[in-house]
C-alpha atoms as a PDB file:
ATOM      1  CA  UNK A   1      34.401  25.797  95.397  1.00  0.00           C
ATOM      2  CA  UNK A   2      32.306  27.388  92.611  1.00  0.00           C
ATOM      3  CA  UNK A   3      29.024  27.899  91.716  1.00  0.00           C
ATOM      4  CA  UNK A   4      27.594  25.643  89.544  1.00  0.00           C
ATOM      5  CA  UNK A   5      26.190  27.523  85.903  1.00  0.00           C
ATOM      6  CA  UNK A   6      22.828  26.404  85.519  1.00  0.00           C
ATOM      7  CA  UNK A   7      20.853  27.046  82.353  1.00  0.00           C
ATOM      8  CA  UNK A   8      19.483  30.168  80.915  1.00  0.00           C
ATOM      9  CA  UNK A   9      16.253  28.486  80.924  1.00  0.00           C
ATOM     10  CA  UNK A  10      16.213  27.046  84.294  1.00  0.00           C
ATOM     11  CA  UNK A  11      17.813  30.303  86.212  1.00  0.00           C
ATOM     12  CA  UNK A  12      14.908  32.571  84.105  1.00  0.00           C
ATOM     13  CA  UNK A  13      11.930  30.127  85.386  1.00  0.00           C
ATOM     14  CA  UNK A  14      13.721  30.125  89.199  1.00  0.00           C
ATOM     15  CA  UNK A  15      12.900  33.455  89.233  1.00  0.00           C
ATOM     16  CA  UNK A  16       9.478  33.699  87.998  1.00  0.00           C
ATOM     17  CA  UNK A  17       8.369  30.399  90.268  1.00  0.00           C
ATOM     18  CA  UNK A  18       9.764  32.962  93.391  1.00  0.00           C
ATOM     19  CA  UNK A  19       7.464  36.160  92.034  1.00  0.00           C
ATOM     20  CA  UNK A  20       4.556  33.403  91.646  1.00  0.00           C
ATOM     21  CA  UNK A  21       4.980  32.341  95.669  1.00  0.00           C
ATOM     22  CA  UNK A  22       4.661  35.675  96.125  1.00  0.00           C
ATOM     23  CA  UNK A  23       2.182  37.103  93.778  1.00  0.00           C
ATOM     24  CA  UNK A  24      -0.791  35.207  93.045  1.00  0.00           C
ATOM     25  CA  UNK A  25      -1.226  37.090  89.629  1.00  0.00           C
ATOM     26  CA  UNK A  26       2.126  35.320  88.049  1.00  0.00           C
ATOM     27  CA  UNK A  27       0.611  32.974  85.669  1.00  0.00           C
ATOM     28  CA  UNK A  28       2.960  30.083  83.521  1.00  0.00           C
ATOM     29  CA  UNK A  29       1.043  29.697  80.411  1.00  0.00           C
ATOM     30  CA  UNK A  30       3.320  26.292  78.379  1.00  0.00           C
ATOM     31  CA  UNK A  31       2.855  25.323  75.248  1.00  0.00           C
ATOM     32  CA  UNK A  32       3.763  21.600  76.575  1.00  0.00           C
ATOM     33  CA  UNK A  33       7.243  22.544  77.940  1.00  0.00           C
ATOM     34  CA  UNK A  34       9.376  21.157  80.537  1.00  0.00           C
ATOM     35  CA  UNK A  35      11.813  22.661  82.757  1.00  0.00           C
ATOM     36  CA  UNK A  36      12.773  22.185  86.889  1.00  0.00           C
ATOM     37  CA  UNK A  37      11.096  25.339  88.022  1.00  0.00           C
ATOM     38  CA  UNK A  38       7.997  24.804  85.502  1.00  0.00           C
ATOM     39  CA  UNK A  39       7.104  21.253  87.213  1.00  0.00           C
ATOM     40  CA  UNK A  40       6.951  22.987  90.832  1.00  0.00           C
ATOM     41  CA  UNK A  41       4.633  25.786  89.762  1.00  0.00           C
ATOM     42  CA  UNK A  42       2.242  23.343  87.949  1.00  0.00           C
ATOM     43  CA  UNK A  43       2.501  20.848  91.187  1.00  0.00           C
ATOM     44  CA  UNK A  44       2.672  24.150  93.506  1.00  0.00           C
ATOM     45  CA  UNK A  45       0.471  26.302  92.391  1.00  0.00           C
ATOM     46  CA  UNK A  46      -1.857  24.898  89.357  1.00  0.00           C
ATOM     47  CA  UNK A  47      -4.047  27.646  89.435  1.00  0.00           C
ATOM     48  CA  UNK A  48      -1.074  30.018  87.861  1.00  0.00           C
ATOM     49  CA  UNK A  49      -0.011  27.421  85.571  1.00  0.00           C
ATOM     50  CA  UNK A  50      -1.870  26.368  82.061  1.00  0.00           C
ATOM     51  CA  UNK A  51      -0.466  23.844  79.398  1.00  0.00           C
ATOM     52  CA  UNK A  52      -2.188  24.494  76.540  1.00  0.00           C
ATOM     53  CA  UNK A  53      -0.602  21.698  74.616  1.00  0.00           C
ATOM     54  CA  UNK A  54       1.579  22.402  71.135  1.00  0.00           C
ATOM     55  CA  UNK A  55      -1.120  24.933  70.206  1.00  0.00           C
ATOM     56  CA  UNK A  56       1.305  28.220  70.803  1.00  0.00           C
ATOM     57  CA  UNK A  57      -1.261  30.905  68.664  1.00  0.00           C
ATOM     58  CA  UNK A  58      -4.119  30.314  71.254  1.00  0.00           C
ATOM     59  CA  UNK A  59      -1.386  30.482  74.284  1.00  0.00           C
ATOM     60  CA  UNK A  60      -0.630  33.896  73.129  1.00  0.00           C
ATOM     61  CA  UNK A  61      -4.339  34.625  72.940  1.00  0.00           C
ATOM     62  CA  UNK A  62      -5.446  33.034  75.912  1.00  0.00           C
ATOM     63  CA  UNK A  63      -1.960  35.123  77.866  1.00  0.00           C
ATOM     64  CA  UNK A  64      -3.413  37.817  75.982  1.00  0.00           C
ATOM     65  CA  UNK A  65      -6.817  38.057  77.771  1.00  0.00           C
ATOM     66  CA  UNK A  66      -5.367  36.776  81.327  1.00  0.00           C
ATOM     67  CA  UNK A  67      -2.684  39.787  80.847  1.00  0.00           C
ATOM     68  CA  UNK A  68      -6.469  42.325  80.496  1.00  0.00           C
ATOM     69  CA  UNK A  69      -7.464  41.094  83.664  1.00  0.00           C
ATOM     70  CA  UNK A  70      -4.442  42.364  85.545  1.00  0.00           C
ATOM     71  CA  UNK A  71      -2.143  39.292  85.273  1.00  0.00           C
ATOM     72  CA  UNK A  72       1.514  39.128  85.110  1.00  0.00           C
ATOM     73  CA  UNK A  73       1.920  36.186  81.760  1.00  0.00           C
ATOM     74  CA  UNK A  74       4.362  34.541  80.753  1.00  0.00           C
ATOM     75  CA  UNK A  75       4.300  32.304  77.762  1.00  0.00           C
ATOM     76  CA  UNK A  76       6.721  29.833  76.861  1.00  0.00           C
ATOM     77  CA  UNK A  77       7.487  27.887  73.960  1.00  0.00           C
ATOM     78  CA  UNK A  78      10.350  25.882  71.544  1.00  0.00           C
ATOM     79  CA  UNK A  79      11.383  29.720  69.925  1.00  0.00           C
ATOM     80  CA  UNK A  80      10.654  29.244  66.773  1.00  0.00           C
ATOM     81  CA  UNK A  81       6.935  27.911  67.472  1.00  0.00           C
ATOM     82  CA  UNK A  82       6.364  30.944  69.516  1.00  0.00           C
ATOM     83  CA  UNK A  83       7.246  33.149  67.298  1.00  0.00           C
ATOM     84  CA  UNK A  84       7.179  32.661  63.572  1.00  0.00           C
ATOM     85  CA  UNK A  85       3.787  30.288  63.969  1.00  0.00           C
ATOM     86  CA  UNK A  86       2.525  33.342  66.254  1.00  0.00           C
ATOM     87  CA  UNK A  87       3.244  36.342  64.276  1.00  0.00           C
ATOM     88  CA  UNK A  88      -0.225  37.679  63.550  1.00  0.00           C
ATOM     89  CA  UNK A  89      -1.283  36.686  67.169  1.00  0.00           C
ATOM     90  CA  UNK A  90       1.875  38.605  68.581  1.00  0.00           C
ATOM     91  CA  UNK A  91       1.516  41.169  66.128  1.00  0.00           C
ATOM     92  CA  UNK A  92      -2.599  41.731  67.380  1.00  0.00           C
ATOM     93  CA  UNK A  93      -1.909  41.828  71.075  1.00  0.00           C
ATOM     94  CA  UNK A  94       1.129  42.937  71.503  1.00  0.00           C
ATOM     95  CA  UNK A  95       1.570  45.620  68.907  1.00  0.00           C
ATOM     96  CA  UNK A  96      -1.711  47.256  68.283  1.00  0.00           C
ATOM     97  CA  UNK A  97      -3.233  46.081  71.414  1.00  0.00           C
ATOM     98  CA  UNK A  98      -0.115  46.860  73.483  1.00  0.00           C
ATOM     99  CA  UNK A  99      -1.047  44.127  75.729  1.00  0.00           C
ATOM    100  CA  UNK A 100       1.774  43.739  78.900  1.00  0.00           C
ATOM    101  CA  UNK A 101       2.940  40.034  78.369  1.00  0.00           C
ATOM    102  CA  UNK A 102       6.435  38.635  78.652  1.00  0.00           C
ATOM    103  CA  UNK A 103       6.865  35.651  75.802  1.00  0.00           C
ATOM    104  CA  UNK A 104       9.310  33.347  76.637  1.00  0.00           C
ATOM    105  CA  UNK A 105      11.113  31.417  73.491  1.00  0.00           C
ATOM    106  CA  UNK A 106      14.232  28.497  74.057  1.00  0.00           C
ATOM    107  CA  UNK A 107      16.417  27.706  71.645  1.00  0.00           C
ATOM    108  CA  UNK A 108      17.085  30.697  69.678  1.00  0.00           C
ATOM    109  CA  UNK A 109      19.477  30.746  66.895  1.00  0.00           C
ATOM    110  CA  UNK A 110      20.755  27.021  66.615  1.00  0.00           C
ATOM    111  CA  UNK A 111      19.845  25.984  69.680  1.00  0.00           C
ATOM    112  CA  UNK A 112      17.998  22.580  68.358  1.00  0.00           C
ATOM    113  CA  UNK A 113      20.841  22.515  66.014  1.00  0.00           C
ATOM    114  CA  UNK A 114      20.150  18.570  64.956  1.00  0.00           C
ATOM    115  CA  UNK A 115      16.455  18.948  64.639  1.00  0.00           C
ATOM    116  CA  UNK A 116      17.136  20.781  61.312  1.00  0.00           C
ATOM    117  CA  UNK A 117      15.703  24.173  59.192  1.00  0.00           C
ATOM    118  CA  UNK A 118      12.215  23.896  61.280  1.00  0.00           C
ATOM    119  CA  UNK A 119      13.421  24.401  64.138  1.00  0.00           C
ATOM    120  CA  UNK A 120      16.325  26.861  63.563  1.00  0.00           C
ATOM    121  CA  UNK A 121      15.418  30.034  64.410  1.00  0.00           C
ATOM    122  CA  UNK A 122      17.132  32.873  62.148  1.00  0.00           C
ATOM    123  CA  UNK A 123      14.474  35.650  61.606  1.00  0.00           C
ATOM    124  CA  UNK A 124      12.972  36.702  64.744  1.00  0.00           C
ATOM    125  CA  UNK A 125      15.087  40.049  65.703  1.00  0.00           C
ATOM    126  CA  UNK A 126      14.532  41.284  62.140  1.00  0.00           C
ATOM    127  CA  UNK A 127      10.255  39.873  62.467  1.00  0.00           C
ATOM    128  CA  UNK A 128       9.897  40.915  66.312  1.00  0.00           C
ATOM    129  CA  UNK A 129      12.245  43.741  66.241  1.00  0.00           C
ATOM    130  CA  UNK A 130       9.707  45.646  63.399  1.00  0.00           C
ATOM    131  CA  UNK A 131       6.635  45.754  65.597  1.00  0.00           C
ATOM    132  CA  UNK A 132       5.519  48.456  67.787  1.00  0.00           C
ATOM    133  CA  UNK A 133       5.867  48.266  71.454  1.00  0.00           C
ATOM    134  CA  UNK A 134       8.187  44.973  71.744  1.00  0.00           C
ATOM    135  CA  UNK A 135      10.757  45.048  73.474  1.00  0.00           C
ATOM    136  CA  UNK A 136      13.406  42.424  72.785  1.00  0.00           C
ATOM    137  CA  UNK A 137      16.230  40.811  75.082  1.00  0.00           C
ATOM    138  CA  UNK A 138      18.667  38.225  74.369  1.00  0.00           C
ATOM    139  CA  UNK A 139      20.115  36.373  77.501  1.00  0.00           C
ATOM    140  CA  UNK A 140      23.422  36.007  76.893  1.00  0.00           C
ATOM    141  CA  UNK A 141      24.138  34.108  80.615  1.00  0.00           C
ATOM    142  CA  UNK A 142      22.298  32.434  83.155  1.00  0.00           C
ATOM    143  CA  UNK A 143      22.911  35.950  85.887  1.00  0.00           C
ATOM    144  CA  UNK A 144      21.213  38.042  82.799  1.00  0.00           C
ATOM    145  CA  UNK A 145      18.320  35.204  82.416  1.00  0.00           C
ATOM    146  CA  UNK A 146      17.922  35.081  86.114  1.00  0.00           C
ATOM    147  CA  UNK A 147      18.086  38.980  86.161  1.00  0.00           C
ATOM    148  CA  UNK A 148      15.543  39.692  83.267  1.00  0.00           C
ATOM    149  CA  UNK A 149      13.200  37.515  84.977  1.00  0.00           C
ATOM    150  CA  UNK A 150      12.608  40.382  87.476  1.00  0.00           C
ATOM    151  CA  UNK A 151      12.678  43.114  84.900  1.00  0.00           C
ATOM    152  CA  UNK A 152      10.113  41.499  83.103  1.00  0.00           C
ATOM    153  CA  UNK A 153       7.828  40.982  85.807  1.00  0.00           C
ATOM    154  CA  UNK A 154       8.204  44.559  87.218  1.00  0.00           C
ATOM    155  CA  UNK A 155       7.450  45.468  83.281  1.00  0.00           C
ATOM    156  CA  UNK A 156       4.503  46.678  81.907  1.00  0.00           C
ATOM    157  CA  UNK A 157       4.886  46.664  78.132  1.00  0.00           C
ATOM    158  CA  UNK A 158       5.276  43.295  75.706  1.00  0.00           C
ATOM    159  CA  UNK A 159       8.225  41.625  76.455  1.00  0.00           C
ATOM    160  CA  UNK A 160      10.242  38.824  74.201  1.00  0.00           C
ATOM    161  CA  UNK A 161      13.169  36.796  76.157  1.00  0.00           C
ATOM    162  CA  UNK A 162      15.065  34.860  73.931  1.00  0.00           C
ATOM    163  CA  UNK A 163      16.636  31.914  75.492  1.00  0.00           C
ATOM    164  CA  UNK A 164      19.638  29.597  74.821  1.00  0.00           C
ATOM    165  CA  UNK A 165      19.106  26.078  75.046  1.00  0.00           C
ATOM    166  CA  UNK A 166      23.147  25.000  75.971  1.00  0.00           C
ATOM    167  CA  UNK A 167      24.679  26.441  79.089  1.00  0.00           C
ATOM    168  CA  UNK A 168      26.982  28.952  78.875  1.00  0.00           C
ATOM    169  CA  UNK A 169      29.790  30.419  80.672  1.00  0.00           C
ATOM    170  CA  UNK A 170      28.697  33.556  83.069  1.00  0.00           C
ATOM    171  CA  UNK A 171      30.306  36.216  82.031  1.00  0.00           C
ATOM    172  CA  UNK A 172      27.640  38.774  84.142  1.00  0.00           C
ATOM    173  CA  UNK A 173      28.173  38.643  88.453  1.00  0.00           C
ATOM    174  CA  UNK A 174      24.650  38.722  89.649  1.00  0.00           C
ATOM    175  CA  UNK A 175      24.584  42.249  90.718  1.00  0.00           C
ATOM    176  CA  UNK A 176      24.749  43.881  87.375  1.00  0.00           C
ATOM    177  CA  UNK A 177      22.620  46.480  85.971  1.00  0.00           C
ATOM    178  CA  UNK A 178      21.100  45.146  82.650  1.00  0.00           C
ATOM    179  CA  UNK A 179      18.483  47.881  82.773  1.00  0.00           C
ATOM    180  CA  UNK A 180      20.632  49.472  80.883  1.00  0.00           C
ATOM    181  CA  UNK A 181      20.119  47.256  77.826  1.00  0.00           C
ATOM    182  CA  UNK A 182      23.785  46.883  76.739  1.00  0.00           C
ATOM    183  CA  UNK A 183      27.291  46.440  78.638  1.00  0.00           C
ATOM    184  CA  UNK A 184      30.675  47.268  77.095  1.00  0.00           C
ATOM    185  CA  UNK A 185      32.207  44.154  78.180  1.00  0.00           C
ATOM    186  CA  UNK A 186      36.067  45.390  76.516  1.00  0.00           C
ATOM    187  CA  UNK A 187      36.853  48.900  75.913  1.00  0.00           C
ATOM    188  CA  UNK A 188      38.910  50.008  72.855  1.00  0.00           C
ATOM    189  CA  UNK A 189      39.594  53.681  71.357  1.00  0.00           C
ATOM    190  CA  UNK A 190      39.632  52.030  67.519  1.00  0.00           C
ATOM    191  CA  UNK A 191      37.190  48.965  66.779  1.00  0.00           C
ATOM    192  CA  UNK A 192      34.078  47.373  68.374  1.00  0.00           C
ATOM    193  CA  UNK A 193      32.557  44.243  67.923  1.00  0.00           C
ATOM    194  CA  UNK A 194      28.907  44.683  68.618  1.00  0.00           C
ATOM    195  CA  UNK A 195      27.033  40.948  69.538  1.00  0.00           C
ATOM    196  CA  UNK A 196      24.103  39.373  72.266  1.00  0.00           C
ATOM    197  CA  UNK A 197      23.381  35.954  73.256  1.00  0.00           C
ATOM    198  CA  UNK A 198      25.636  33.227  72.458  1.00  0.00           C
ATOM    199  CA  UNK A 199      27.600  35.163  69.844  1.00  0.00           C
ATOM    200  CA  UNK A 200      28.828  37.717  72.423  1.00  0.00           C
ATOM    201  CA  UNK A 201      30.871  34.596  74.134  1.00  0.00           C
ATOM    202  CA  UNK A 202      32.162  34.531  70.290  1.00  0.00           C
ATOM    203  CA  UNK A 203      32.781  38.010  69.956  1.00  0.00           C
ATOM    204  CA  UNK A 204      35.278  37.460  73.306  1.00  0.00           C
ATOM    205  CA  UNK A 205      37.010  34.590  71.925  1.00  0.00           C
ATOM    206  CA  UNK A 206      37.582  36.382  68.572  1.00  0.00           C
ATOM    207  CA  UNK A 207      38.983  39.966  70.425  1.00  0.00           C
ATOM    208  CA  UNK A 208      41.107  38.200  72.416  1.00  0.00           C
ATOM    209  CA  UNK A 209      42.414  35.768  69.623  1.00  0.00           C
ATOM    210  CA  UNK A 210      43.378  39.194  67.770  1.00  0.00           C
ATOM    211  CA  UNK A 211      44.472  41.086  71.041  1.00  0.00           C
ATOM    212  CA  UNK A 212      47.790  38.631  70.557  1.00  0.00           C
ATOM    213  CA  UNK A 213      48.368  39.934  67.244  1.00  0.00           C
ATOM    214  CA  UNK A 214      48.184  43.517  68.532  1.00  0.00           C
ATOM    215  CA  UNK A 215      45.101  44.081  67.238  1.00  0.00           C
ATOM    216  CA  UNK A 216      42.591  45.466  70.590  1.00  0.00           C
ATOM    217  CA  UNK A 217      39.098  45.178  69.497  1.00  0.00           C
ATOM    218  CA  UNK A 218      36.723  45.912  71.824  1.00  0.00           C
ATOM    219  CA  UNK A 219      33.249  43.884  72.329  1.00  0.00           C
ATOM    220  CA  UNK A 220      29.881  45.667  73.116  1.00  0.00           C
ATOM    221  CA  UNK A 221      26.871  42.915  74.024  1.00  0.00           C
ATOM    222  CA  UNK A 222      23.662  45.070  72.897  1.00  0.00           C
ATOM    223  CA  UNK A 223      21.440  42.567  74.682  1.00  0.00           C
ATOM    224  CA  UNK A 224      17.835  44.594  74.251  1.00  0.00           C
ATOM    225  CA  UNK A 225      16.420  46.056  71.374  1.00  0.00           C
ATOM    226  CA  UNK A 226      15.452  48.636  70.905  1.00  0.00           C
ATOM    227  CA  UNK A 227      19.044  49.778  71.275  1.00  0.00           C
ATOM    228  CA  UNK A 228      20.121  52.239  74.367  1.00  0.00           C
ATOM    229  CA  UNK A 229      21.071  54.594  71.499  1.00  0.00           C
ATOM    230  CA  UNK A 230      22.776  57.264  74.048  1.00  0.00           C
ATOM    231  CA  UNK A 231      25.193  54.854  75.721  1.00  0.00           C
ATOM    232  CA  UNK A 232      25.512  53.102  72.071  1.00  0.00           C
ATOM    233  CA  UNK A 233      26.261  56.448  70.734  1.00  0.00           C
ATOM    234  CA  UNK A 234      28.593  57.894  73.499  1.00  0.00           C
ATOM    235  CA  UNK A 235      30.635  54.215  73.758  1.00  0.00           C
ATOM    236  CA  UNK A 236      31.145  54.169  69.882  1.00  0.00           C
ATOM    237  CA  UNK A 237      32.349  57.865  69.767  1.00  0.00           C
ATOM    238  CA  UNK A 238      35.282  58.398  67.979  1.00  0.00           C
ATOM    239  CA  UNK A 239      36.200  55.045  66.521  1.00  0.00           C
ATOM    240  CA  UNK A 240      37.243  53.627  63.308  1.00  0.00           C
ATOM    241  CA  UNK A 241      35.138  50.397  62.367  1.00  0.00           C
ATOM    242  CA  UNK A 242      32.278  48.717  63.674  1.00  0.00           C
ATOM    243  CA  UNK A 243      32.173  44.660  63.233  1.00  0.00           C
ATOM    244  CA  UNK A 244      28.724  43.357  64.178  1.00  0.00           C
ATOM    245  CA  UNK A 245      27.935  39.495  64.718  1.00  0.00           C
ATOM    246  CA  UNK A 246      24.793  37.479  65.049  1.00  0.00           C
ATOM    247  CA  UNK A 247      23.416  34.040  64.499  1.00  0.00           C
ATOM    248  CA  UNK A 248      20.804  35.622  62.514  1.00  0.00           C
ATOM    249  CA  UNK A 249      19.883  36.243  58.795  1.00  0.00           C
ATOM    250  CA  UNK A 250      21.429  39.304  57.982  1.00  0.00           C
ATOM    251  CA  UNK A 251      18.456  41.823  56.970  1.00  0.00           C
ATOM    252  CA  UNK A 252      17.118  43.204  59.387  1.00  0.00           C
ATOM    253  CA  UNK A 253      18.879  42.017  62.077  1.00  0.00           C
ATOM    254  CA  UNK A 254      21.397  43.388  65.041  1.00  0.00           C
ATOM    255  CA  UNK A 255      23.664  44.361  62.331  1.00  0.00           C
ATOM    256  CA  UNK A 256      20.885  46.243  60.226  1.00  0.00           C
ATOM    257  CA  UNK A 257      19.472  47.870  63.694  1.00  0.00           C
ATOM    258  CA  UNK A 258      23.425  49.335  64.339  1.00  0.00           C
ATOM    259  CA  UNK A 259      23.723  50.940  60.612  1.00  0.00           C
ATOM    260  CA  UNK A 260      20.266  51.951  60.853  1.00  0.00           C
ATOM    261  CA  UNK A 261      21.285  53.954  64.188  1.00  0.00           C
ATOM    262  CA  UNK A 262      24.287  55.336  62.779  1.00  0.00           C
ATOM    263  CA  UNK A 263      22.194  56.567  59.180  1.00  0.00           C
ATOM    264  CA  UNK A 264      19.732  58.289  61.981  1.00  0.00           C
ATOM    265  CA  UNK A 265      22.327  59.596  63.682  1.00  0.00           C
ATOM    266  CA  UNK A 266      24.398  60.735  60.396  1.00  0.00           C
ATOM    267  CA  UNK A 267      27.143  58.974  61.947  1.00  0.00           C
ATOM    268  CA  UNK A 268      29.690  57.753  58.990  1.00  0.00           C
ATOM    269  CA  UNK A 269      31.761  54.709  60.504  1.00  0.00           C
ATOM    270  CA  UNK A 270      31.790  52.016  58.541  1.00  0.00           C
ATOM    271  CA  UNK A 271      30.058  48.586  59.344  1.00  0.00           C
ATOM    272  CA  UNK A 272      31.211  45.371  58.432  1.00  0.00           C
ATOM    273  CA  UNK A 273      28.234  42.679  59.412  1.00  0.00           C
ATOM    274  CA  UNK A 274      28.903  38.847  60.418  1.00  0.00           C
ATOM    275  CA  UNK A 275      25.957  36.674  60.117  1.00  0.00           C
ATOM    276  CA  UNK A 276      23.827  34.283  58.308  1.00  0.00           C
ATOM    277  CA  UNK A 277      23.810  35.872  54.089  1.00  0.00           C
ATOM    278  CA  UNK A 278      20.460  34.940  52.480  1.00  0.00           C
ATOM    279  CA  UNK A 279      21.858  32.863  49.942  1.00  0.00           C
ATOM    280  CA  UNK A 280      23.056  30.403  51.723  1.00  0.00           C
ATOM    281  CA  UNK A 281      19.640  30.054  52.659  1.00  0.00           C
ATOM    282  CA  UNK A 282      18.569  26.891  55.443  1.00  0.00           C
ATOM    283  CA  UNK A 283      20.815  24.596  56.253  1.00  0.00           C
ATOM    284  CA  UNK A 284      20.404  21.275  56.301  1.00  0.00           C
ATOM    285  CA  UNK A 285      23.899  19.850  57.324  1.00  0.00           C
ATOM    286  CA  UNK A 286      24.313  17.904  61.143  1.00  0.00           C
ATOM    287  CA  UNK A 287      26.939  17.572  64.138  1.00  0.00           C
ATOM    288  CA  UNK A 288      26.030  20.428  66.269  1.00  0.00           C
ATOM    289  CA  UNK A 289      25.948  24.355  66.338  1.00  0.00           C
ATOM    290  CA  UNK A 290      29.981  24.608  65.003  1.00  0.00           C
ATOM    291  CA  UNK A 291      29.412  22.616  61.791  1.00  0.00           C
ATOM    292  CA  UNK A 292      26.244  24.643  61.499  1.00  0.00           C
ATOM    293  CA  UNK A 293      27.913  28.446  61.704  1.00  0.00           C
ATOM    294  CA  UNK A 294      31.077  27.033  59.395  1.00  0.00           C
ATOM    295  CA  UNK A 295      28.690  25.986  56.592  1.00  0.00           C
ATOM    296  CA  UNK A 296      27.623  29.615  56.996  1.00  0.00           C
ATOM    297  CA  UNK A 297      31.128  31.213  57.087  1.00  0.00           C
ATOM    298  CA  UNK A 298      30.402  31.595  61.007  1.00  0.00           C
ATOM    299  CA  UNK A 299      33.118  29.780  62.731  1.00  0.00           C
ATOM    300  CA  UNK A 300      36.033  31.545  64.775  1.00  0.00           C
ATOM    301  CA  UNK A 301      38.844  31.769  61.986  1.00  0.00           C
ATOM    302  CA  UNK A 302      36.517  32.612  59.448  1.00  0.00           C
ATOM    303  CA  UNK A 303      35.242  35.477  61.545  1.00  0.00           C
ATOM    304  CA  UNK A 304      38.599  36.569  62.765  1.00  0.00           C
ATOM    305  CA  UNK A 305      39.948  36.378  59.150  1.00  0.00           C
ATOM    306  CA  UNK A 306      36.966  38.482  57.554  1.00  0.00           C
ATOM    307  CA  UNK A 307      37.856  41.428  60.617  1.00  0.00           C
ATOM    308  CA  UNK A 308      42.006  41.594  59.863  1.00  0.00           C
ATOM    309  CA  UNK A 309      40.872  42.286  56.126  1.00  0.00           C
ATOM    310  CA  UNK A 310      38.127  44.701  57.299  1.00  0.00           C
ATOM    311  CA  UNK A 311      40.644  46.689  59.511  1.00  0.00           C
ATOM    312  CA  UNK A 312      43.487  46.859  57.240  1.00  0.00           C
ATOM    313  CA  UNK A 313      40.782  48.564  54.442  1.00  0.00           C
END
């Protein structure tokens, strides 16, 4: 018999509802959000749990001055709403202010992939990733959501989880390490694809597709960023070409935060990066996440053909 995957969501708020039975400073602060876990600490415990309505600025201002008075926040939100809307708020408390608060976004990337451009969400790593003192982590299974709900109550600097909306596969047992803050999930001496979130599952389809054409690429998930450059550095020794993928606008992104490393580092291995190109700009096609990445040049054999022509450069 085996375990039944849960959501990212739902295995990340499991967690917190346990540290708020045991820890009386664990607030919830929702931004009119549902979820399993959610409903029992607002029927359980409504002192630790606040739905400020769709108003996400003053959630991250009321979390704000809750986090002052010694609380453990959490603030959760559609991603996009929590983010982009909340940039100067986020920006104020957690940047300058350095304000310990863990902001919790669903639906990153494509995740409301029929609800349209509004509530895509394609510019957060490059907007979040540029402030002081946040630290950003991309769940790319329901272990690591369930996992980096402890980590981020144990923290004590500003926090962004970003959440998937669809279930996905575990690739993660529960026991693993993501302190860390990336995992070489397939080793190779010559290439590396370097991914999070849903686009690492990609990144495994895509080696293994090209594994039966002798081609052993091998797949890095860099899940938190800032990026653990030493075990970046140390994995990446040595090899030939470095692919990067994301379901992100390209500046600024996980693509731009690997070349910046290796310019840092004076490091010359060339990058090729898979992800959203500005010109295509928003997209305003329908029929789910696949028909989304393909208008973007995104889907599988796309990918897979853009990395054979990279490698045979």
């Amino acid at each position: 018999m085996t375990n039944k995957i849960i959501p990212q969501r739902d295995a990340f708020w499991d967690k917190i509802l346990e540290k708020a039975r045991a820890d009386k400073n664990v607030i919830v602060i929702s931004a009119d959000m549902g979820a399993p876990s959610l409903d029992v600490i607002r029927k359980e415990l409504p002192s630790q749990f606040i739905n400020v309505g769709i108003a996400e600025q003053n959630a991250i201002i009321i979390g704000a001055g809750l986090a002052l008075t010694g609380k453990k926040v959490f603030v959760y939100a559609i991603a996009p709403f929590i983010t982009i809307r909340c940039l100067e708020q986020i920006r104020v408390e957690c940047g300058i202010m350095n304000i310990p608060m863990t902001i919790v976004g669903v639906g990153v990337g494509f995740g409301y992939e029929d609800s349209g451009p509004t509530h895509h969400l394609l510019e957060d790593i490059a907007m979040m990733r540029c402030l002081p003192n946040m630290t950003i982590h991309t769940m790319t299974d329901s272990n690591m959501s369930s996992s980096f709900g402890e980590i981020a109550y144990e923290s004590n600097s500003p926090n962004y989880i970003r959440v998937y909306r669809q279930t996905l596969p575990d690739i993660y047992d529960k026991n693993h390490d993501f302190r860390k803050g990336l995992s070489v999930l397939k080793k190779s001496k010559d290439y590396y694809i370097v991914s999070c979130g849903s686009m690492t599952h990609t990144a495994i389809e895509v080696s293994e597709k090209l594994a039966k054409n002798k081609i052993n690429i091998g797949v890095i998930d860099a899940y938190t960023i800032p990026i653990n450059q030493k075990l970046f550095l140390d994995t990446i020794k040595g090899v030939k070409k470095i692919i990067t993928m994301e379901e992100n606008f390209l500046p600024g992104g996980l693509g731009s935060t690997i070349c910046e490393i290796l310019s840092d580092n004076e490091i010359s291995i060339p990058v090729k990066r898979l992800g959203l190109p500005l010109e295509k700009a928003y997209c305003y096609e329908y029929g789910g996440r696949d028909i989304i990445r393909a208008f973007y040049g995104l889907d599988n054999n796309n990918m897979e053909r853009k990395i054979k022509e990279f490698i045979k450069k």
